[in-house]
Protein backbone atom coordinates (compact mmCIF):
# COMPACT_ATOMS: atom_id res chain seq x y z
CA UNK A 1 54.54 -48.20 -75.62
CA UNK A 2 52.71 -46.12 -73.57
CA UNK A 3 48.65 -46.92 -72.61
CA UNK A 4 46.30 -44.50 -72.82
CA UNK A 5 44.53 -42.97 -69.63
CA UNK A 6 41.33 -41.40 -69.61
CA UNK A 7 42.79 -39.67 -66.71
CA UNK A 8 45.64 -38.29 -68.27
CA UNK A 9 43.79 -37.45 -71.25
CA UNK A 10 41.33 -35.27 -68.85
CA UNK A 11 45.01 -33.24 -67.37
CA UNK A 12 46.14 -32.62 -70.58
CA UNK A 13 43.13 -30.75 -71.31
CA UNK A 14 43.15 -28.99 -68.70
CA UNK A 15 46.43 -27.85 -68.97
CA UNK A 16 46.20 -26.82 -72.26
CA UNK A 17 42.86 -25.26 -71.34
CA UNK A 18 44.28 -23.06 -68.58
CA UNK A 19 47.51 -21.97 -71.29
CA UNK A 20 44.60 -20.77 -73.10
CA UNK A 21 43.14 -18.60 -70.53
CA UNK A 22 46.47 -17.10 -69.33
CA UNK A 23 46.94 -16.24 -72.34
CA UNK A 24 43.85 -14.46 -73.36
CA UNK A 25 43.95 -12.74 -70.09
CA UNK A 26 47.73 -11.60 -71.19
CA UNK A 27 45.90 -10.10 -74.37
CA UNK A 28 42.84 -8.74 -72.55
CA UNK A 29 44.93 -7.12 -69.86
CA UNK A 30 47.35 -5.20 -71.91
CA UNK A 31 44.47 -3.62 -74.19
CA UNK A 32 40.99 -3.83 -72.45
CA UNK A 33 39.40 -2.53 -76.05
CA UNK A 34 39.87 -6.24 -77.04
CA UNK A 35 37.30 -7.37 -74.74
CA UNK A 36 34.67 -4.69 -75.61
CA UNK A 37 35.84 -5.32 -79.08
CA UNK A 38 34.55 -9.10 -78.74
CA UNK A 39 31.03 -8.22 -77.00
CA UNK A 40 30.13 -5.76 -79.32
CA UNK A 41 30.76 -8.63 -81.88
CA UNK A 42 28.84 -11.21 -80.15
CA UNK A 43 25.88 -8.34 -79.58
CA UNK A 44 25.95 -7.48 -83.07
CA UNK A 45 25.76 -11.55 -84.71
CA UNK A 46 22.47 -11.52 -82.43
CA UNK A 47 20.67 -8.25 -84.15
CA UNK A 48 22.09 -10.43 -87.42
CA UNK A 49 19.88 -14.10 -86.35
CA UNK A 50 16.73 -12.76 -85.46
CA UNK A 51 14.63 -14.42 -88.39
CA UNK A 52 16.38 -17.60 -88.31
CA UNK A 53 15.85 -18.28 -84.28
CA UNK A 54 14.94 -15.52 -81.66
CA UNK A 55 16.09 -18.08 -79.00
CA UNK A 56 19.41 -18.51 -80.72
CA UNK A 57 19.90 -14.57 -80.43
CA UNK A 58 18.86 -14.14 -77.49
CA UNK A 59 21.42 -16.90 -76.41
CA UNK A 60 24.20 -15.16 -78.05
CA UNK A 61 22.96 -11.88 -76.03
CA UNK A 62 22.75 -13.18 -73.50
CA UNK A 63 26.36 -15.56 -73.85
CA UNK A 64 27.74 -11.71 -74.40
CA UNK A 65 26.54 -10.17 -71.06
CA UNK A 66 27.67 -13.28 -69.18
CA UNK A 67 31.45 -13.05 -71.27
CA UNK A 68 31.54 -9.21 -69.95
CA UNK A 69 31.64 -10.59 -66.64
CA UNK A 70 34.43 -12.80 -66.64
CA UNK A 71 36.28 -9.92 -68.70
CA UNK A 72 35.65 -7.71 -65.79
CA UNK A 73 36.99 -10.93 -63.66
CA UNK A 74 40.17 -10.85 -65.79
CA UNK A 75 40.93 -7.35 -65.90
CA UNK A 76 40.49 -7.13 -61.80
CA UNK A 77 42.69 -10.03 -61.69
CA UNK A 78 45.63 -8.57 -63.74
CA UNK A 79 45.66 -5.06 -62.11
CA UNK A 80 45.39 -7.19 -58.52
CA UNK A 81 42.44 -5.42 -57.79
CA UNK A 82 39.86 -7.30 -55.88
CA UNK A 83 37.25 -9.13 -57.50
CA UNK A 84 34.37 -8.51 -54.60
CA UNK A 85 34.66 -5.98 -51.60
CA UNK A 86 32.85 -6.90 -48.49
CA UNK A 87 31.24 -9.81 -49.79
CA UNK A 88 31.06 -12.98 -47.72
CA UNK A 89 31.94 -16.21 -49.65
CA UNK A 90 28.24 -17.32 -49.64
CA UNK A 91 27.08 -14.09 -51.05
CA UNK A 92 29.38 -14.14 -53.84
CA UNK A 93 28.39 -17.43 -55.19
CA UNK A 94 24.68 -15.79 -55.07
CA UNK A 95 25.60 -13.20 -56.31
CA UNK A 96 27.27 -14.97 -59.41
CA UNK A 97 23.73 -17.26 -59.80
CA UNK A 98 21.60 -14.47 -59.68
CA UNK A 99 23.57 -12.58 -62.58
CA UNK A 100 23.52 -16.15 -64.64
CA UNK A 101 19.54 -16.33 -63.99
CA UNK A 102 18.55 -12.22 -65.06
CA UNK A 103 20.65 -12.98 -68.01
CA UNK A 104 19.02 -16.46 -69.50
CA UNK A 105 15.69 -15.58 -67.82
CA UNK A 106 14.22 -14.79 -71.55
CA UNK A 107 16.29 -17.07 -72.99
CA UNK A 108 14.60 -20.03 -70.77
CA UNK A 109 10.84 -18.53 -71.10
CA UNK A 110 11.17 -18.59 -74.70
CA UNK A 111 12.60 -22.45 -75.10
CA UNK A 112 9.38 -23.16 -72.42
CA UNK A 113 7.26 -21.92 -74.48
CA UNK A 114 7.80 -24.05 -77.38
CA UNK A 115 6.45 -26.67 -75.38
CA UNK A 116 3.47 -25.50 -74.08
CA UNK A 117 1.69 -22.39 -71.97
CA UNK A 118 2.16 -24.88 -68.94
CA UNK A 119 5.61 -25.53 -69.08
CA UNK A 120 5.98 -21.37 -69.74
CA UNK A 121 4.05 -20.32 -66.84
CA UNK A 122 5.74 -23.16 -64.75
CA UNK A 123 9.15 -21.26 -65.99
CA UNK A 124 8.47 -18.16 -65.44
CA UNK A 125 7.20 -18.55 -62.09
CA UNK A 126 10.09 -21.07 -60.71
CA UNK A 127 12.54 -18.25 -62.19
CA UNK A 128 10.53 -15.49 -59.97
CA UNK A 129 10.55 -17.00 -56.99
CA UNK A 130 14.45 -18.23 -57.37
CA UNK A 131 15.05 -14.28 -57.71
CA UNK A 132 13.15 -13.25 -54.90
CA UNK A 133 14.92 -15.58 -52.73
CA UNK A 134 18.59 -15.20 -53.60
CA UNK A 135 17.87 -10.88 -53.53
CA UNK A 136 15.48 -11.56 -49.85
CA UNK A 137 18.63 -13.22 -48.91
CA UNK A 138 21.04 -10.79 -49.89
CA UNK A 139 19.10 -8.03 -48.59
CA UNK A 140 19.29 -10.60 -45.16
CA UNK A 141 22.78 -10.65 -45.06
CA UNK A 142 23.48 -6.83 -46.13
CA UNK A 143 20.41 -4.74 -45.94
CA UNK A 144 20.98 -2.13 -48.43
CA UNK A 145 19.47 -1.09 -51.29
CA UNK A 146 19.13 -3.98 -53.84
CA UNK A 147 21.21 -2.69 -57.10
CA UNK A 148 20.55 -3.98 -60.73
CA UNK A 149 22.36 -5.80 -61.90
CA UNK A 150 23.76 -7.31 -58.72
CA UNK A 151 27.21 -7.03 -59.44
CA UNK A 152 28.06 -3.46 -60.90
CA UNK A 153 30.27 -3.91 -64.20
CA UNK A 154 33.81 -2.89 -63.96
CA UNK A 155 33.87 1.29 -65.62
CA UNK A 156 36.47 0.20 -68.54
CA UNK A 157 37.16 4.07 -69.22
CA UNK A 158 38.03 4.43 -65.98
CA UNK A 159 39.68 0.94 -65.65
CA UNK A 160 42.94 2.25 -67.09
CA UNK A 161 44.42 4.96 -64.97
CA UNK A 162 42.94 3.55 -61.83
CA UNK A 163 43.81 0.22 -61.91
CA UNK A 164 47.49 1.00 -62.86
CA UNK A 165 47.73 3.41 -59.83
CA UNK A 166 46.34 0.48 -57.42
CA UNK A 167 48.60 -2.30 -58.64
CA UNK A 168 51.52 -0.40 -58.29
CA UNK A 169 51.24 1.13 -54.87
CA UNK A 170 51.97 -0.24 -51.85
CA UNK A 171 47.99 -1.22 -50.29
CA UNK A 172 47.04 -2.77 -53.59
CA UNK A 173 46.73 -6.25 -51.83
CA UNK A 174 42.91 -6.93 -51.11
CA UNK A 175 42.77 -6.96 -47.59
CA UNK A 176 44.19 -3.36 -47.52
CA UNK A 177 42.20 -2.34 -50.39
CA UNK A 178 39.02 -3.43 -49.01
CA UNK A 179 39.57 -2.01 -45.31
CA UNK A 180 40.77 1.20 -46.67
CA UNK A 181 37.45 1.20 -49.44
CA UNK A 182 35.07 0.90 -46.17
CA UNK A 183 37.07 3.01 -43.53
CA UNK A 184 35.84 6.51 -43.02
CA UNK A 185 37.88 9.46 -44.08
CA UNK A 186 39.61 11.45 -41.98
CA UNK A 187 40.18 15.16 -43.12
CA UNK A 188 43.07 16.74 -42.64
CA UNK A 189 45.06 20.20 -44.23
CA UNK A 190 48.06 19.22 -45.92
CA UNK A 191 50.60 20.28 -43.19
CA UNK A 192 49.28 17.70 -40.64
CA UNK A 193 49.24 15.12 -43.47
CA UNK A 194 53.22 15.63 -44.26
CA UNK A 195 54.49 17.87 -41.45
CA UNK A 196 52.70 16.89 -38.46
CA UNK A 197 55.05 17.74 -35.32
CA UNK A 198 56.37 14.37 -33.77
CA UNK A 199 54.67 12.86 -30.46
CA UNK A 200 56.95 13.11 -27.18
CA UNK A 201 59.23 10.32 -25.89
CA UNK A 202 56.82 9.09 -23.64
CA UNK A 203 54.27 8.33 -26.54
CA UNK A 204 56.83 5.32 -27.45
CA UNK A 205 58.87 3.09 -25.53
CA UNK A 206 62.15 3.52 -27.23
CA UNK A 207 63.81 3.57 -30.25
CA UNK A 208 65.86 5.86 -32.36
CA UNK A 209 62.74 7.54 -33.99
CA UNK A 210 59.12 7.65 -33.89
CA UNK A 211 56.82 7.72 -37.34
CA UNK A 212 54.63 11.18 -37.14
CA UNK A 213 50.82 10.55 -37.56
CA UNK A 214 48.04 11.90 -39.20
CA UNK A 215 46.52 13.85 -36.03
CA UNK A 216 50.27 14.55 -34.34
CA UNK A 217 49.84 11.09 -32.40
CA UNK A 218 52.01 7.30 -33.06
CA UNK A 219 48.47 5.83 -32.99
CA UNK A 220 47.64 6.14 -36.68
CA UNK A 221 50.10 5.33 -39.84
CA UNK A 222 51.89 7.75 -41.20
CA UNK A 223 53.80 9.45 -44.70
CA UNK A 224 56.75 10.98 -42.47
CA UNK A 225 59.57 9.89 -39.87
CA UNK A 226 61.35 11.82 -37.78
CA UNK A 227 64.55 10.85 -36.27
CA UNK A 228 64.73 11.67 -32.14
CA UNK A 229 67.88 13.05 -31.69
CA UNK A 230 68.53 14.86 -34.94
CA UNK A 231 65.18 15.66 -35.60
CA UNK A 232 65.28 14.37 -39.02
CA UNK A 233 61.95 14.34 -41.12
CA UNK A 234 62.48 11.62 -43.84
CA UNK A 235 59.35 10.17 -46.21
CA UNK A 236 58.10 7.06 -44.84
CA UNK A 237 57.82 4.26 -47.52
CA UNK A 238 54.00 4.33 -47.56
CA UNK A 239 52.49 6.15 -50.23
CA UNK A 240 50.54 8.81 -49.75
CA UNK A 241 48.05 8.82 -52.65
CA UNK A 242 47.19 5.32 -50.38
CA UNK A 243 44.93 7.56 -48.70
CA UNK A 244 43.00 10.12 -50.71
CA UNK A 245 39.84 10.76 -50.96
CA UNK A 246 39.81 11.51 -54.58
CA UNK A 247 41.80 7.75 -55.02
CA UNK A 248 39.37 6.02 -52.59
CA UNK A 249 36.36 7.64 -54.55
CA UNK A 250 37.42 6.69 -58.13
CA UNK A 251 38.69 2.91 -56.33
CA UNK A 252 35.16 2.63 -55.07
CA UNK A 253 33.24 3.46 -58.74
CA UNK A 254 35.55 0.89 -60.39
CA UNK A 255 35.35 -2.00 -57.72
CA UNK A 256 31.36 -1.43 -57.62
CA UNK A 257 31.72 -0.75 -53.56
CA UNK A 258 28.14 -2.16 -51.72
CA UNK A 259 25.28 0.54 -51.13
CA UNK A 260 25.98 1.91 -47.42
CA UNK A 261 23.40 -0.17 -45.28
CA UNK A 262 19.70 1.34 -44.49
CA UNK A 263 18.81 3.07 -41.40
CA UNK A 264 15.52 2.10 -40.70
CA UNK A 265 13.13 -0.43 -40.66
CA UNK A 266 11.06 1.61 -43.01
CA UNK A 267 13.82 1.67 -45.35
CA UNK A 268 14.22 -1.93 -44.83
CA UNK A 269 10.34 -2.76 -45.17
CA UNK A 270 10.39 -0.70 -48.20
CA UNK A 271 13.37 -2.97 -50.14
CA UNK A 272 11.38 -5.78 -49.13
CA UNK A 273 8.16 -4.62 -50.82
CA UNK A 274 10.18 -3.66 -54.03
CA UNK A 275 12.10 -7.38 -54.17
CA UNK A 276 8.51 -9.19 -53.42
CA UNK A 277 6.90 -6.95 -56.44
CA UNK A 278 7.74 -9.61 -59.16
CA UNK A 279 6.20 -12.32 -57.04
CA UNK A 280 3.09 -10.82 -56.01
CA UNK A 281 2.36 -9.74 -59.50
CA UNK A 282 2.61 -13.47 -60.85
CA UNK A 283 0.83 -14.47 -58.40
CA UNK A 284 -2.18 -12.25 -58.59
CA UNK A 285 -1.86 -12.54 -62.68
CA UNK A 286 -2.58 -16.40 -62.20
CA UNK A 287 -5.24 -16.06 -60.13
CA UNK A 288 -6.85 -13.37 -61.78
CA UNK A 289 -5.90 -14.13 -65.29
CA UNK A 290 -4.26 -11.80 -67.63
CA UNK A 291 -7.21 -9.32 -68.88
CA UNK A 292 -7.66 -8.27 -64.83
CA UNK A 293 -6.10 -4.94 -63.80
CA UNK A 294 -5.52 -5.63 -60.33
CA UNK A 295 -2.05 -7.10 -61.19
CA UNK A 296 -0.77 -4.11 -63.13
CA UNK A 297 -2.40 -1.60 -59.82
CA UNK A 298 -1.37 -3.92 -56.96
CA UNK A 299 2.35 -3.64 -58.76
CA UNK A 300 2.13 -0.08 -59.71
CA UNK A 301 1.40 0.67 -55.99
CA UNK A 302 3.92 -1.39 -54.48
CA UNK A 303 6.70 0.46 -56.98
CA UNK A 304 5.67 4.00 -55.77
CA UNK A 305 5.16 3.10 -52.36
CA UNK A 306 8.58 2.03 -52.21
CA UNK A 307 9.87 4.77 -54.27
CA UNK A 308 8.14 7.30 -52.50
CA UNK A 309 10.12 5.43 -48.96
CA UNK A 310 13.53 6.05 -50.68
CA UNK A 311 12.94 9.04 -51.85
CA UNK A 312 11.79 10.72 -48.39
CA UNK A 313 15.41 9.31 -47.34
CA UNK A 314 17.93 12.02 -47.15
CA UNK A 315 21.24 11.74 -47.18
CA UNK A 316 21.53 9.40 -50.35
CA UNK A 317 24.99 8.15 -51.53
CA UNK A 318 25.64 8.65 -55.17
CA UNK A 319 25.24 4.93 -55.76
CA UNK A 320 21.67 5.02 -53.96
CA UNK A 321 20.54 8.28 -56.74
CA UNK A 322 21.60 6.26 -59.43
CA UNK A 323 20.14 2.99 -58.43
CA UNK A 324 16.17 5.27 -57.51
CA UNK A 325 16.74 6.63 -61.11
CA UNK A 326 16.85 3.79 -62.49
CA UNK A 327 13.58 2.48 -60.58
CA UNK A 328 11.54 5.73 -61.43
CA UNK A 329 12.67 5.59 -65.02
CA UNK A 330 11.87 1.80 -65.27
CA UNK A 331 7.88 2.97 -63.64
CA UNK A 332 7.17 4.18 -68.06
CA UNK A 333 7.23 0.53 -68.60
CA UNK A 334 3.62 0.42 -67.30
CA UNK A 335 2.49 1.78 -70.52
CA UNK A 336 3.46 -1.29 -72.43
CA UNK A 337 2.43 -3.44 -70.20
CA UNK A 338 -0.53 -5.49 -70.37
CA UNK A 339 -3.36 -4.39 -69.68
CA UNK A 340 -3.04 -1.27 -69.71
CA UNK A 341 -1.16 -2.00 -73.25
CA UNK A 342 -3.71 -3.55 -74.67
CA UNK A 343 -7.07 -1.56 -73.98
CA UNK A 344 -5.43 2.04 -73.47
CA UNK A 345 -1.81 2.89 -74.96
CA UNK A 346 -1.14 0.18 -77.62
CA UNK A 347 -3.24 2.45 -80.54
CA UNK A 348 -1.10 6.32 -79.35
CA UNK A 349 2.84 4.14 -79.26
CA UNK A 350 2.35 2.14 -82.64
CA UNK A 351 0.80 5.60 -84.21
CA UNK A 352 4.13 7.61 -82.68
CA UNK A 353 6.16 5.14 -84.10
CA UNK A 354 4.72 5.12 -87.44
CA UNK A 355 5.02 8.77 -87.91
CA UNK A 356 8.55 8.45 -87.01
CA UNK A 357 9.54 5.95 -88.95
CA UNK A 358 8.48 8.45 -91.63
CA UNK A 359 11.55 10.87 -90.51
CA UNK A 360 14.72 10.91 -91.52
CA UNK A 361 17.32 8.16 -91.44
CA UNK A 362 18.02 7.50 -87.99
CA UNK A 363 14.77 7.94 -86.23
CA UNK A 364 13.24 6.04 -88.67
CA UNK A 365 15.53 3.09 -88.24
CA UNK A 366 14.87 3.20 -84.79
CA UNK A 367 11.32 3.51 -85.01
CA UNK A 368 11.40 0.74 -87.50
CA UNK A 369 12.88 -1.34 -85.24
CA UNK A 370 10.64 -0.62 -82.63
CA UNK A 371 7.99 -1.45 -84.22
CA UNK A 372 9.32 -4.77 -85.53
CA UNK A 373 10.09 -6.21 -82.35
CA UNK A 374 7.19 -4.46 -80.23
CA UNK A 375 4.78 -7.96 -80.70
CA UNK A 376 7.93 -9.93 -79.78
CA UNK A 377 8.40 -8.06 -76.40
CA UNK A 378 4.68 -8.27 -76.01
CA UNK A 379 4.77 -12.18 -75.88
CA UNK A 380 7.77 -12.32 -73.64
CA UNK A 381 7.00 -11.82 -69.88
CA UNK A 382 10.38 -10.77 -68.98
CA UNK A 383 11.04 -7.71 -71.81
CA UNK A 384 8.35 -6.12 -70.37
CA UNK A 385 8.24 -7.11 -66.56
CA UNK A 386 11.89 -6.49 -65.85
CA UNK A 387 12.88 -6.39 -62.29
């Protein structure tokens, strides 16, 4: 008879654990509307606990965000697509911590709170300062416009077609991927990309044929080879959709590619100000105390100012627009935000909102809603203080 081992006991679990993951990434992989199909779920139980626990649904939120993540992980995985692109080992674990903190940050403040104002404020402010030191960091290592969230999720429409053209060519390892994501483009007409006349004798030191490049020269890869004494022009193996723009574009939306890095010191100075915002507000709301409207202006400011840096910028990639979008549209938070809230806007939203929830159906189950939770987001410092 065999004795039991705690050890054993421990491998068997794991082995049965990791069956279990292979083979929900089997089912994830095949149809990717399984995973969205389980979020949505999770999303919609929390809407459903609300008046038993707010902490519980914001858990299950939050567990739901966090589970899109390692779907994303899975999916990347299975098409052989990387799962970071120029991303040092260090930044990716910081990466991954700073995603886990901006989603349980309201999930934490609220379980402090149950204790005491003390433990809240102790919270809140350890949580700040962790974030401004992982994203001062980041922005050390690669300074480039600080993104939200920190790791872009993986475009599931998109996932599809693009991810089934990468694993089956001939670059889709991630070394290759990555190099040919951050290499500049070379433009071309289509004759010199598939025709281009074969380089002399001299350009190689032998052989039976020479490989015709992009510019006419042996110096670059090739999609053609041309035999030297028959002149011969047979397709090289390489694929050519390897290297188009239009491929490398859609690659680099799906993957989540880094913002290009900033110019200027200015620029620099400017991300700086906008990662320190969140800190110097805290700061200046407990020294001040929470009815003072130097907070809310010295953070106003320091937005704009930064905006205004970034927006003076020319040149922006499309991942930069989106990114100052989002910034400018996140500025009509100030309204609900205390104190401006409180003494100036708090009487005009709640009588909007009552009028609509007066409309018809949709608008007033919105504005229902709205209204519902509006003292809830109130009392939570990170709803309305998002960074």
């Amino acid at each position: 008879m065999e004795s039991w081992s705690p050890l054993q006991s421990v491998h068997t679990l794991r082995c049965k654990l990791k069956d279990y993951i292979d083979q929900y990434q089997k089912v994830v992989a095949a149809d990717p509307s399984v995973a969205g199909h389980i979020e949505n779920a999770l999303k919609g139980a929390s809407y459903v606990i609300p008046g038993a626990s707010e902490e519980l649904s914001e858990l299950i939120y939050a567990c739901a965000n966090i589970l899109s993540y390692g779907h994303d992980a899975l999916l990347k995985h299975a098409a052989g697509l990387p799962l970071w692109v120029n991303t040092s080992p260090v930044c990716q674990r910081l990466q991954v911590l700073l995603i886990a903190l901006e989603q349980m940050e309201v999930v934490i403040e609220m379980v402090a709170a149950r204790y005491s104002a003390l433990h809240r404020w102790l919270t809140v402010s350890a949580i700040v300062l962790t974030k401004a030191l992982l994203r001062l960091f980041l922005l050390y290592r690669r300074p480039s416009m600080q993104t939200w969230p920190v790791i872009k999720p993986l475009d599931r429409q998109q996932y599809p077609t693009t991810a089934t053209a990468s694993a089956g060519s001939s670059s889709s390892n991630t070394d290759e991927l990555e190099s040919s994501l951050d290499s500049t483009e070379t433009t071309s007409s289509p004759v010199d990309r598939h025709c281009g006349p074969a380089p002399s004798a001299d350009a190689d030191g032998g052989g039976d044929g020479v490989t015709a490049s992009l510019d006419g020269t042996s110096s670059q890869p090739s999609f053609v080879w041309q035999g030297r004494r028959m002149g011969r022009v047979l397709r090289s193996l390489r694929d050519p959709s390897d290297d188009d723009p239009s491929r490398r574009q859609s690659l680099s939306q799906l993957l989540g590619v880094p913002l290009p890095p900033l110019a200027s010191r200015q620029l620099i100075l400017a991300e700086m100000i906008y990662t320190l915002r969140p800190t110097v507000h805290l700061l200046c709301l407990l020294r001040f105390g929470f009815r003072s409207w130097l907070p809310w202006i010295l953070s106003l400011m320091m937005d704009v100012a930064s905006l205004y840096v970034h927006f003076s910028k020319s040149g922006m990639s499309p991942g930069e627009r989106a990114e100052q979008s989002r910034r400018l549209y996140l500025l009509a938070l100030y309204l609900i935000r205390s104190p401006c809230y409180d003494r100036q806007t708090k009487h005009y939203i709640i009588g909007i909102l009552k009028r609509l929830s007066k409309s018809l159906f949709p608008v007033s189950a919105i504005a229902n809603s709205c209204l519902e939770y509006l003292p809830t987001w109130q009392r939570v410092y990170f709803y309305t203080w998002l960074s």
